[in-house]
C-alpha atoms as a PDB file:
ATOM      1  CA  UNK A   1      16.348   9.795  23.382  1.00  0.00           C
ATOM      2  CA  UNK A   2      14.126  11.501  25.996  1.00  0.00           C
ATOM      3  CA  UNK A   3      11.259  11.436  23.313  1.00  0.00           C
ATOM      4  CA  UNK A   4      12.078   7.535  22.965  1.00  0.00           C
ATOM      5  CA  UNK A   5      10.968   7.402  26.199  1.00  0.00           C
ATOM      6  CA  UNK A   6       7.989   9.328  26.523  1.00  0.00           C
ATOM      7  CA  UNK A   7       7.036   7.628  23.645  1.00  0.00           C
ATOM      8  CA  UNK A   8       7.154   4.359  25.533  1.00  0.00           C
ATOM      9  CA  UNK A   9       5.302   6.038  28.135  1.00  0.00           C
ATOM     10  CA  UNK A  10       2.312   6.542  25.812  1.00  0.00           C
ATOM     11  CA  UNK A  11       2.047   2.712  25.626  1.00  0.00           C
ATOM     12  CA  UNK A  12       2.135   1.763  29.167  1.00  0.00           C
ATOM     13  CA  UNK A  13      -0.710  -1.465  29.559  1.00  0.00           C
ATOM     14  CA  UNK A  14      -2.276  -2.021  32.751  1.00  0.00           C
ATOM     15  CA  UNK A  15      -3.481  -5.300  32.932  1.00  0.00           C
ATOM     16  CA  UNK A  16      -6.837  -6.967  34.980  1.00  0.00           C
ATOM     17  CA  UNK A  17      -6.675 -11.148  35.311  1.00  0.00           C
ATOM     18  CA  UNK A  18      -9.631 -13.180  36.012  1.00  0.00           C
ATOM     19  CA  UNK A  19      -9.871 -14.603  39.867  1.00  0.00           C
ATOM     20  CA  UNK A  20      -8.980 -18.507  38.695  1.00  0.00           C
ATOM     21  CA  UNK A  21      -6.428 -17.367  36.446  1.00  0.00           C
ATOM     22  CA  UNK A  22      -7.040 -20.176  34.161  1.00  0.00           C
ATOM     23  CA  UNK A  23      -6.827 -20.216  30.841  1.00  0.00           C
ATOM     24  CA  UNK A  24      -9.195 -20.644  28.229  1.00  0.00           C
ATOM     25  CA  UNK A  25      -7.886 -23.641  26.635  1.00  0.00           C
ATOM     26  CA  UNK A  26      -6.037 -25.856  29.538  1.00  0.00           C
ATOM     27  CA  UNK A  27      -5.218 -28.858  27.784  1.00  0.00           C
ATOM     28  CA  UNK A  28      -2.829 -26.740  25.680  1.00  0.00           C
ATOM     29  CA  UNK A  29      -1.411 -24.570  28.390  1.00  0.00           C
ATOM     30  CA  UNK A  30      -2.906 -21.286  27.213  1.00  0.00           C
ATOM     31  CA  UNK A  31      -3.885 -18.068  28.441  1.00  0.00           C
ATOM     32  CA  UNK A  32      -5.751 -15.634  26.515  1.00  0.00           C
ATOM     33  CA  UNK A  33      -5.404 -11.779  26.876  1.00  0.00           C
ATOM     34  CA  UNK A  34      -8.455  -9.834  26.160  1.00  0.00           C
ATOM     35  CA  UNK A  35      -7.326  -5.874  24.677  1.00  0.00           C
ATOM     36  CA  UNK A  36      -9.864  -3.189  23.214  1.00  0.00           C
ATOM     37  CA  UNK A  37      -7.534  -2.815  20.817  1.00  0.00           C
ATOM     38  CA  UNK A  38      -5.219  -5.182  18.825  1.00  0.00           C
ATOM     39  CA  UNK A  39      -4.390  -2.991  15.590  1.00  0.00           C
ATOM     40  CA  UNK A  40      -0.936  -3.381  14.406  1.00  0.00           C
ATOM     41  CA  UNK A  41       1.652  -4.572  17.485  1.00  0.00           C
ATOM     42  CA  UNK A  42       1.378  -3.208  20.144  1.00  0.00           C
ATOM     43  CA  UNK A  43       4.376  -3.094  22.774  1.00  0.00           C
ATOM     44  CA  UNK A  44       2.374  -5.382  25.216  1.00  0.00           C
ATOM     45  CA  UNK A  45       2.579  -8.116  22.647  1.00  0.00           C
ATOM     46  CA  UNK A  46       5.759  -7.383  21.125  1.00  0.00           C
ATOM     47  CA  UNK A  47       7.238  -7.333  24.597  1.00  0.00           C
ATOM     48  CA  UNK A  48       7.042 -10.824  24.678  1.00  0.00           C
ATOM     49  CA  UNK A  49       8.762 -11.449  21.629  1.00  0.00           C
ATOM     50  CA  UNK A  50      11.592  -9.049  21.446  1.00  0.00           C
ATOM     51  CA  UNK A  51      14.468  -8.341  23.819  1.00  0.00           C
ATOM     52  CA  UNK A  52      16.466  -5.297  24.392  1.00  0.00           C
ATOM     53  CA  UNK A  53      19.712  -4.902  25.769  1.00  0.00           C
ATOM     54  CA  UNK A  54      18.923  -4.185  29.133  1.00  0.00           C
ATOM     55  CA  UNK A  55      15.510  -3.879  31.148  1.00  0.00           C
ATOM     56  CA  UNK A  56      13.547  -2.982  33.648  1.00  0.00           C
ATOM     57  CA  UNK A  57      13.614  -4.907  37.147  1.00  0.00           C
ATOM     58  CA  UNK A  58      10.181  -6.433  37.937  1.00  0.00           C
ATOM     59  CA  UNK A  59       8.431  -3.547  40.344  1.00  0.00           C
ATOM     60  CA  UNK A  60      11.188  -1.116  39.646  1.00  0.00           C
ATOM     61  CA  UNK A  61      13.093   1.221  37.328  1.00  0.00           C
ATOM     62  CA  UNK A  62      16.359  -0.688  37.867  1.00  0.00           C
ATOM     63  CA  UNK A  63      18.306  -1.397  35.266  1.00  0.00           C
ATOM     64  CA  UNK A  64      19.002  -4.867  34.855  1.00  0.00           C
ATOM     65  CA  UNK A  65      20.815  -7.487  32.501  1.00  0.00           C
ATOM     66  CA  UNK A  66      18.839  -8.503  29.145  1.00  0.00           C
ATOM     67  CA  UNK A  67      20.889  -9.325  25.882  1.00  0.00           C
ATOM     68  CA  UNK A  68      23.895  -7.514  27.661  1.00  0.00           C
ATOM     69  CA  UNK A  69      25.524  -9.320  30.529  1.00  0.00           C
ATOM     70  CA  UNK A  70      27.376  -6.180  31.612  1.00  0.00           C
ATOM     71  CA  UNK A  71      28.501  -2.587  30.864  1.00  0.00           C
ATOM     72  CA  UNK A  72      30.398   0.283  31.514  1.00  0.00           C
ATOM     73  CA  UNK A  73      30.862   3.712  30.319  1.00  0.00           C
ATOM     74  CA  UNK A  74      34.433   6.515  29.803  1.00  0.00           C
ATOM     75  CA  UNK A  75      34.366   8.899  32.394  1.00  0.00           C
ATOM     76  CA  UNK A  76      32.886  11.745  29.958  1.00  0.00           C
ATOM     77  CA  UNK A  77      29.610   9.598  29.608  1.00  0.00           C
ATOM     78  CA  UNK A  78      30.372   9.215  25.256  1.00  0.00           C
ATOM     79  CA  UNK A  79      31.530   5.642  25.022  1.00  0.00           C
ATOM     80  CA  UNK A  80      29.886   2.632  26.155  1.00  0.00           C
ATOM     81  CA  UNK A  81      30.431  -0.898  26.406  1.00  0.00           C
ATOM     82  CA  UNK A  82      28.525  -3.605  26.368  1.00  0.00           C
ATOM     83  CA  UNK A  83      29.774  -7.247  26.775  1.00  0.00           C
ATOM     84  CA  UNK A  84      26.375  -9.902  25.287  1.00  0.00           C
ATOM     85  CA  UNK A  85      25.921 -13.127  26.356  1.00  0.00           C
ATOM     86  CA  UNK A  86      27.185 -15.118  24.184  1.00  0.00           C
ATOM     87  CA  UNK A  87      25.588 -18.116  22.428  1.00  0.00           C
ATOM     88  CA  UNK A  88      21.945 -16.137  21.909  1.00  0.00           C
ATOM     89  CA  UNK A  89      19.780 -16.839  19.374  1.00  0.00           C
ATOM     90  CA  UNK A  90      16.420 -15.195  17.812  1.00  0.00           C
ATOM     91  CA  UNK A  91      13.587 -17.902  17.244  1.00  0.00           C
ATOM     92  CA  UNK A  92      14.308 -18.294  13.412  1.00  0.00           C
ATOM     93  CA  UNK A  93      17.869 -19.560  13.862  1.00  0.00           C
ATOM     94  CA  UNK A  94      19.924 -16.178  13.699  1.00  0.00           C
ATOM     95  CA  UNK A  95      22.730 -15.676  15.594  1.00  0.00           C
ATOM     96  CA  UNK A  96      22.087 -12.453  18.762  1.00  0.00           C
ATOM     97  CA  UNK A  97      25.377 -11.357  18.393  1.00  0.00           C
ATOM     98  CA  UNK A  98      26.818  -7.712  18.235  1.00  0.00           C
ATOM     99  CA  UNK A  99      26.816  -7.507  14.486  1.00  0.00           C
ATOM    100  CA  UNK A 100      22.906  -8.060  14.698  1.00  0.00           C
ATOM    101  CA  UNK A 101      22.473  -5.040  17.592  1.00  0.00           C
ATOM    102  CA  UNK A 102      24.151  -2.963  15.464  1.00  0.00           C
ATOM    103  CA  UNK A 103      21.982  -3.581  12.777  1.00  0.00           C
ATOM    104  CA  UNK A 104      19.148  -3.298  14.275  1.00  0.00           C
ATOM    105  CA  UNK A 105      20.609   0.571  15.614  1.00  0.00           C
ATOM    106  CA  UNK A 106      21.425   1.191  12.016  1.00  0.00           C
ATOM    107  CA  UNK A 107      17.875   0.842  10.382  1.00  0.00           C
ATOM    108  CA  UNK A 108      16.642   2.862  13.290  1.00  0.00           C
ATOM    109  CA  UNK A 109      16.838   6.568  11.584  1.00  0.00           C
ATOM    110  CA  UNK A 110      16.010   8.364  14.829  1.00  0.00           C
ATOM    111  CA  UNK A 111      19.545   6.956  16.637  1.00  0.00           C
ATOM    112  CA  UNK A 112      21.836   7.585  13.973  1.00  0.00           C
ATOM    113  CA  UNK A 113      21.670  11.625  14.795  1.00  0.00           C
ATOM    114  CA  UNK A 114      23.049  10.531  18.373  1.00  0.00           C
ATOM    115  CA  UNK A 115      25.025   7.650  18.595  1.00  0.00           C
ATOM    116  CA  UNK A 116      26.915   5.322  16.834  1.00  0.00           C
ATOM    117  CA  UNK A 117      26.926   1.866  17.200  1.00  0.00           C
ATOM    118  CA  UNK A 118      30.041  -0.812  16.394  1.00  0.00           C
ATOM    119  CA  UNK A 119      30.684  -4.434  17.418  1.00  0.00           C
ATOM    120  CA  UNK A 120      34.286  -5.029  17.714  1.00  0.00           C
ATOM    121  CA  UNK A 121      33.668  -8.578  17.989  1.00  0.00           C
ATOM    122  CA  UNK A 122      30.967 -10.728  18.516  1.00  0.00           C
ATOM    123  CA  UNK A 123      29.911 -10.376  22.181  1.00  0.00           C
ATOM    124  CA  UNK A 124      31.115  -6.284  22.342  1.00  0.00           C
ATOM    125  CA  UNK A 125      28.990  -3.401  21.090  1.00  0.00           C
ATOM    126  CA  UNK A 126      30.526  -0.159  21.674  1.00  0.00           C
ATOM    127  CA  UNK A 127      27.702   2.929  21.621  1.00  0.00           C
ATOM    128  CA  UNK A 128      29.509   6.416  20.483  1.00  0.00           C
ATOM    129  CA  UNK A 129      27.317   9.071  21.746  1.00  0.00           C
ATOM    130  CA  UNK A 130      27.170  12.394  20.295  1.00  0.00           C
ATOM    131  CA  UNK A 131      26.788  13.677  24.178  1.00  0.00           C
ATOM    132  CA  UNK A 132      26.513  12.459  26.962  1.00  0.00           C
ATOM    133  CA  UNK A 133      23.209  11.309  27.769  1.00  0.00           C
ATOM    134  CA  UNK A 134      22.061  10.398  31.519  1.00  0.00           C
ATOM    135  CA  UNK A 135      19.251   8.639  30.326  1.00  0.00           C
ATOM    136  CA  UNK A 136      20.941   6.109  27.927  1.00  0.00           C
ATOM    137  CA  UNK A 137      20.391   2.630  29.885  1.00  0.00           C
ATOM    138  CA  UNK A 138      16.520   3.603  30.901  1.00  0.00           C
ATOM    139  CA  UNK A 139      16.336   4.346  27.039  1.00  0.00           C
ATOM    140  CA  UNK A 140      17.702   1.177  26.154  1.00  0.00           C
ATOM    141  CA  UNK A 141      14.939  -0.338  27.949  1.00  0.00           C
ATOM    142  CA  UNK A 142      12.405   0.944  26.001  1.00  0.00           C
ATOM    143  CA  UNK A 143      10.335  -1.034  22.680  1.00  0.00           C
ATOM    144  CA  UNK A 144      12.563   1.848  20.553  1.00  0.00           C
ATOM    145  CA  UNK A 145      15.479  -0.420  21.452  1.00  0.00           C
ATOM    146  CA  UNK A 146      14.126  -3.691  20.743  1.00  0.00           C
ATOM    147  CA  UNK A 147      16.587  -6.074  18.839  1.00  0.00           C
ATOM    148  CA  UNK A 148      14.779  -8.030  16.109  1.00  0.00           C
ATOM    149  CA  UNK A 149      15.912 -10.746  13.796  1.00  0.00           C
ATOM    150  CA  UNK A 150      17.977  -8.860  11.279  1.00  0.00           C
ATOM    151  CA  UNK A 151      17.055 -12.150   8.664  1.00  0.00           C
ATOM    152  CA  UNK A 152      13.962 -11.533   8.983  1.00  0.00           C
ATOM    153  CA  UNK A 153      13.929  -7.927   8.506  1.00  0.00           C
ATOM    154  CA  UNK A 154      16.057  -7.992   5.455  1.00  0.00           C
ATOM    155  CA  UNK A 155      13.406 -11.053   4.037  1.00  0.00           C
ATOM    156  CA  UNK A 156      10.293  -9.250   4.796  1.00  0.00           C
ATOM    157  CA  UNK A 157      10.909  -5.387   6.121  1.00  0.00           C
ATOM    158  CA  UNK A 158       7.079  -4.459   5.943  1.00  0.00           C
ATOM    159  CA  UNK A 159       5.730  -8.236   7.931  1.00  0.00           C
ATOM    160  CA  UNK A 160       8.251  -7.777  10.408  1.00  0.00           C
ATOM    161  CA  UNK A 161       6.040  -4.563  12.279  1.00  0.00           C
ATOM    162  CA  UNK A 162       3.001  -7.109  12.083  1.00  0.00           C
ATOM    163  CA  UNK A 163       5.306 -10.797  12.794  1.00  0.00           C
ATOM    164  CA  UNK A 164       8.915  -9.480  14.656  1.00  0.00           C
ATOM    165  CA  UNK A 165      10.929 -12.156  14.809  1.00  0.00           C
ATOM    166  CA  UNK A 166      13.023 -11.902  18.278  1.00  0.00           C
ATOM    167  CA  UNK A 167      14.813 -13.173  21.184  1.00  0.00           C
ATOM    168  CA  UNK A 168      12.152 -13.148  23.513  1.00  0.00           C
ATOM    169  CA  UNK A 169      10.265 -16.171  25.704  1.00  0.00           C
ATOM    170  CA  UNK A 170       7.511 -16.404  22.855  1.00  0.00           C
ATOM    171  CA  UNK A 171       7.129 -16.272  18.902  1.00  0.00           C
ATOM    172  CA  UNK A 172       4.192 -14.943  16.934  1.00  0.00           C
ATOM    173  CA  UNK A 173       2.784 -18.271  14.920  1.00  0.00           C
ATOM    174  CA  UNK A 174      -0.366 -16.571  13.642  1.00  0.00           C
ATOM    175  CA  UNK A 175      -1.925 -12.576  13.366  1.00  0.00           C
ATOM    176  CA  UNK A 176      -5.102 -11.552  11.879  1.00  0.00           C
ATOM    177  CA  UNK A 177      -5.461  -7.544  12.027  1.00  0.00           C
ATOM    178  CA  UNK A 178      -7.813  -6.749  14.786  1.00  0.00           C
ATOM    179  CA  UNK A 179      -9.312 -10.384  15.508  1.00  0.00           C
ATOM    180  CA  UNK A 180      -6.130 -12.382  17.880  1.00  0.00           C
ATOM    181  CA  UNK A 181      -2.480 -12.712  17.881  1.00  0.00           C
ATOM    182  CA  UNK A 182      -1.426 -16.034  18.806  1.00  0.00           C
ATOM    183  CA  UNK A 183       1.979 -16.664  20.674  1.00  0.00           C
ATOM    184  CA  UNK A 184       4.022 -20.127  21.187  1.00  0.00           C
ATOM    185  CA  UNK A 185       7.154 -20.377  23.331  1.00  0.00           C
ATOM    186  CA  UNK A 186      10.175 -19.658  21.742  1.00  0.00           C
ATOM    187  CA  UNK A 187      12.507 -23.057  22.207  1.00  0.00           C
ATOM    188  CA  UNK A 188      15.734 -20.944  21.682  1.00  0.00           C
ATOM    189  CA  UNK A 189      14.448 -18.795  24.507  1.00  0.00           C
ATOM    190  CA  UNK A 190      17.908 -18.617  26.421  1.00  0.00           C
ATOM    191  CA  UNK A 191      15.981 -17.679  30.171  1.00  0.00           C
ATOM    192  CA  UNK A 192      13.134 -19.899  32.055  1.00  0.00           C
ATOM    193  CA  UNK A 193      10.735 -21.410  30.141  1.00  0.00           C
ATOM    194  CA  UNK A 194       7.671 -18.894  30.773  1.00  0.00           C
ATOM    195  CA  UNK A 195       4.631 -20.453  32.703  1.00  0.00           C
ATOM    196  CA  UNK A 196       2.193 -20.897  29.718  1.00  0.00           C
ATOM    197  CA  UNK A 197       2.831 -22.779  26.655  1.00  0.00           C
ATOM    198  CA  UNK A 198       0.664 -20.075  24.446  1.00  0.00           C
ATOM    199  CA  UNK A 199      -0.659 -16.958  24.596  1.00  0.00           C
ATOM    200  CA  UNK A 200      -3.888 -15.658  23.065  1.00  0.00           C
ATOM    201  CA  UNK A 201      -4.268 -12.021  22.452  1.00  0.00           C
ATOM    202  CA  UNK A 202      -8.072 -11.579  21.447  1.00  0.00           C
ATOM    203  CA  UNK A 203      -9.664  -8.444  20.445  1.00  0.00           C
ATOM    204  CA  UNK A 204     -12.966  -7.307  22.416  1.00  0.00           C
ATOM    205  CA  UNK A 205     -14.391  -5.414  19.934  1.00  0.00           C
ATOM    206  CA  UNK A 206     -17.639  -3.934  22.322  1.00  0.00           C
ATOM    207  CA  UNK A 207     -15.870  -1.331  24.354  1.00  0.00           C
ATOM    208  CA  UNK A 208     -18.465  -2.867  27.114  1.00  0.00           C
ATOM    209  CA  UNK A 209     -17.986  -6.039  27.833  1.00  0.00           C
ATOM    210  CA  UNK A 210     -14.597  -6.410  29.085  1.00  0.00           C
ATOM    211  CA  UNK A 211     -15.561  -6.849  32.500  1.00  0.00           C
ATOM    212  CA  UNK A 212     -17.918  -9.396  31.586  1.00  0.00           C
ATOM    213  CA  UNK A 213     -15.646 -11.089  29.555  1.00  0.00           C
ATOM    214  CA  UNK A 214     -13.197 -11.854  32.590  1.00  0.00           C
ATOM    215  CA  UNK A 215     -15.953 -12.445  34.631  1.00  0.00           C
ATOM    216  CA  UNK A 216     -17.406 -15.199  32.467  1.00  0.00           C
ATOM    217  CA  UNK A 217     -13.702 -16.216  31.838  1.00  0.00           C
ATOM    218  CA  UNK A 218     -13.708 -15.818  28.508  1.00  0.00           C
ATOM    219  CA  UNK A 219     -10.639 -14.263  29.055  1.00  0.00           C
ATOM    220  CA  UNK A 220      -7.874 -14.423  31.833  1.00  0.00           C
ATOM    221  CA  UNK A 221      -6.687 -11.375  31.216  1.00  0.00           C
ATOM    222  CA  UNK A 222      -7.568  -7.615  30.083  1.00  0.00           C
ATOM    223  CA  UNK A 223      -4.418  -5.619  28.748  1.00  0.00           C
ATOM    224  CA  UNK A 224      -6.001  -2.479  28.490  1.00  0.00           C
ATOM    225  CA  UNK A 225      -8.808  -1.523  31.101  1.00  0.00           C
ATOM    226  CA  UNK A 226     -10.513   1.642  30.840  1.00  0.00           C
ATOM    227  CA  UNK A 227     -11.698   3.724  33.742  1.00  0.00           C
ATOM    228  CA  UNK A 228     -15.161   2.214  34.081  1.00  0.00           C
ATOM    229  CA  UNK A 229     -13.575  -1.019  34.275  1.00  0.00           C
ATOM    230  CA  UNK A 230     -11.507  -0.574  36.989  1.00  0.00           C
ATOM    231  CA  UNK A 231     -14.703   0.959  38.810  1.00  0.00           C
ATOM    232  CA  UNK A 232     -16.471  -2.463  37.663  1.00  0.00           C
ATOM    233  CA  UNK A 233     -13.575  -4.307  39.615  1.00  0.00           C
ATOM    234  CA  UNK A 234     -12.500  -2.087  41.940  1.00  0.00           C
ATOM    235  CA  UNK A 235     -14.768  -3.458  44.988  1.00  0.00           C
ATOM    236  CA  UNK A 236     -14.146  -7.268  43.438  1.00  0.00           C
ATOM    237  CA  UNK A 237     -12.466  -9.589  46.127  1.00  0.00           C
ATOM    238  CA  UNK A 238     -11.614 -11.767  43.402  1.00  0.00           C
ATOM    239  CA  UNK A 239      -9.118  -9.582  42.049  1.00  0.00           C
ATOM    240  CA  UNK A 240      -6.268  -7.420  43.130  1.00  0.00           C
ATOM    241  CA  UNK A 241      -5.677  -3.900  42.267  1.00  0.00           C
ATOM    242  CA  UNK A 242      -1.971  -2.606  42.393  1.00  0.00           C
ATOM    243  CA  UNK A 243      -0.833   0.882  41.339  1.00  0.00           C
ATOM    244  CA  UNK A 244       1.739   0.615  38.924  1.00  0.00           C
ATOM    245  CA  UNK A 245       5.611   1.008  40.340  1.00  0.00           C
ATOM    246  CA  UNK A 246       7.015   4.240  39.744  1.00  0.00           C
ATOM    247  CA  UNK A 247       8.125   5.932  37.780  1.00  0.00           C
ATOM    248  CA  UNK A 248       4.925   5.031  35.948  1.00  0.00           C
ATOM    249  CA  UNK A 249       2.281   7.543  35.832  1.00  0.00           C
ATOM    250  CA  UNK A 250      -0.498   4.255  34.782  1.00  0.00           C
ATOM    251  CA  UNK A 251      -3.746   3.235  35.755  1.00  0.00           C
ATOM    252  CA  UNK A 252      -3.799   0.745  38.519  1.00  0.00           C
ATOM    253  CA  UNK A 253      -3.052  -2.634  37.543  1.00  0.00           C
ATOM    254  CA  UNK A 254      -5.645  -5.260  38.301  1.00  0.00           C
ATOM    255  CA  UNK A 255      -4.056  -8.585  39.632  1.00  0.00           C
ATOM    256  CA  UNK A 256      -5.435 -12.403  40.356  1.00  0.00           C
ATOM    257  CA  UNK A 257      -3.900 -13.392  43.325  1.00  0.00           C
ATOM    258  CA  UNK A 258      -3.394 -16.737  42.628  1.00  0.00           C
ATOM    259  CA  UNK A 259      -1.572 -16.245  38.611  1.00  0.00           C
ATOM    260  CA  UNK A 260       1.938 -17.257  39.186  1.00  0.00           C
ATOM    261  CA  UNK A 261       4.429 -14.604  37.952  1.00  0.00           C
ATOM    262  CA  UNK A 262       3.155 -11.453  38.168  1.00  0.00           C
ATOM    263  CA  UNK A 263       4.896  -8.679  39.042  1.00  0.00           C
ATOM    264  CA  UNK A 264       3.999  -5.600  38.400  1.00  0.00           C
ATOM    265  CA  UNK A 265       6.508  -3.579  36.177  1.00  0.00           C
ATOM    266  CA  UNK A 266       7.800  -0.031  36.295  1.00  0.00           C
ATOM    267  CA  UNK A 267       6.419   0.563  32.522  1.00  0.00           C
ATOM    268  CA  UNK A 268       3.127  -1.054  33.511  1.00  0.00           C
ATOM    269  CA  UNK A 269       3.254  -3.233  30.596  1.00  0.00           C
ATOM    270  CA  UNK A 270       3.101  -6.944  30.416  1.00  0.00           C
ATOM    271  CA  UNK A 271       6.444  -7.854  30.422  1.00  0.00           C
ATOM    272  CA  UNK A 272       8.296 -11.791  30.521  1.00  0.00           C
ATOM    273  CA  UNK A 273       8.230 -11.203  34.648  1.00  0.00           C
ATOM    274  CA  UNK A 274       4.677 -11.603  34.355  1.00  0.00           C
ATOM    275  CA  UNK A 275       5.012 -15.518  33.299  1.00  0.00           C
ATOM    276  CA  UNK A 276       7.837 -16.435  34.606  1.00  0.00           C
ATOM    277  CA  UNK A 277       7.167 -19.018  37.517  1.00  0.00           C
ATOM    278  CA  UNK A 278       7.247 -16.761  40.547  1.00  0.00           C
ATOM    279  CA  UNK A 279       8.233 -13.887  38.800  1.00  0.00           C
ATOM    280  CA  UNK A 280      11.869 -14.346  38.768  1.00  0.00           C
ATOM    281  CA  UNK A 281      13.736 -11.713  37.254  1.00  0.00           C
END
């Protein structure tokens, strides 16, 4: 599980929003995310879409409550427990219950050498480790853990890594490979409704002219900033520049001061905290 979460380490996003913070398209409540690269999904979309059973707190590594409302372990650290909130549903209809976590575990071949999963009923999944593993909630957290619809994985096994179908505050409604990825909110989303209506994630396919693309607001946001960018911004009283909470080892993240929601994230990626209103947790 530690290389779970290195892995999700490799995809940490900073992110750099325009000064107004407005989107692109206001009549229809959108904001569009600018990224030098959009090939396949990458976690700072999917993030969006798919839930896990815990997460992160907002400008933290706390463990918090996601699908699971609770948890506890045995003393030797083996057996866990987790109770779900019941009543959850993906965006296509299916139930989130404990039959579709442990699902979701079972297609997974790199957790079945080290735990077990089981759903005694339909708001308990027990995890069976092989050992004990100190890590295990932090691991949760990561994309490795997500929980996707398992109707839609069973329908389409190979569209799911381009469309997942999930819990989360948004849906995908439309992908082309390396042009945009366009996301709705989700109406079964069981949290707040997030602060934009849709989200726009647009590839900049000139490696130069990200800057200049948030400067001409052609985009509100920029998911993946390279060094020279930051530089561009860095003496910019327009935006913000935060480094990311630890334990992240990320670039600085690059912040409007006037987007509602943000709150920068201990994996440095853009996470539902970032459009929630105010950035509830």
């Amino acid at each position: 599980m530690a290389g779970s979460r290195k892995a999700a380490c490799a995809l940490l996003a900073a992110c750099v929003l325009s000064a107004c913070g407005a989107p692109v398209d206001p009549d229809e409540g959108a904001l569009v995310v600018g990224m030098h690269e959009l090939n396949g999904m990458p976690a700072v979309v999917s993030s969006e879409v798919l839930q896990n059973l815990v997460r992160l707190r907002p400008g933290s590594s706390d463990v918090v409550q996601d699908v699971a409302s609770s948890w506890r372990a045995t003393s030797s650290g083996r057996v866990w427990t987790f109770r779900l909130r019941p009543g959850l549903q993906f965006s296509d209809g299916t139930p989130l219950d404990a039959r579709a976590v442990t699902f979701n575990f079972e297609r997974s071949p790199g957790h079945a050498p080290s735990l077990r999963a089981s759903a005694p009923n339909a708001t308990t999944l027990v995890l069976t480790l092989k050992e004990s593993e100190p890590h295990l909630l932090a691991d949760l957290a990561t994309p490795a853990f997500a929980i996707g619809s398992p109707t839609a994985i069973v329908r389409a096994p190979l569209a799911f890594a381009r469309y997942p179908v999930g819990s989360g505050p948004y849906e995908i409604v439309d992908s082309v490979e390396g042009d945009h990825t366009t996301l709705v909110a989700n109406p079964r989303f069981s949290g707040p409704a997030p602060a934009y209506r849709k989200l726009v994630f647009r590839t900049i396919p000139d490696q130069n002219t990200g800057v200049l693309a948030i400067e001409k607001n052609d985009i509100a946001v920029l998911a993946d900033p390279r060094p020279v960018d930051l530089e561009a911004l860095d003496g910019n009283r327009e935006v913000t520049l935060y480094a990311a909470a630890p334990p992240s080892k990320s670039q600085p993240i690059a912040v409007s001061s006037d987007v509602a929601g943000v709150v920068p994230s201990a994996d440095g990626a853009l996470h539902i905290e970032l459009w929630k209103p105010g950035g509830a947790p």
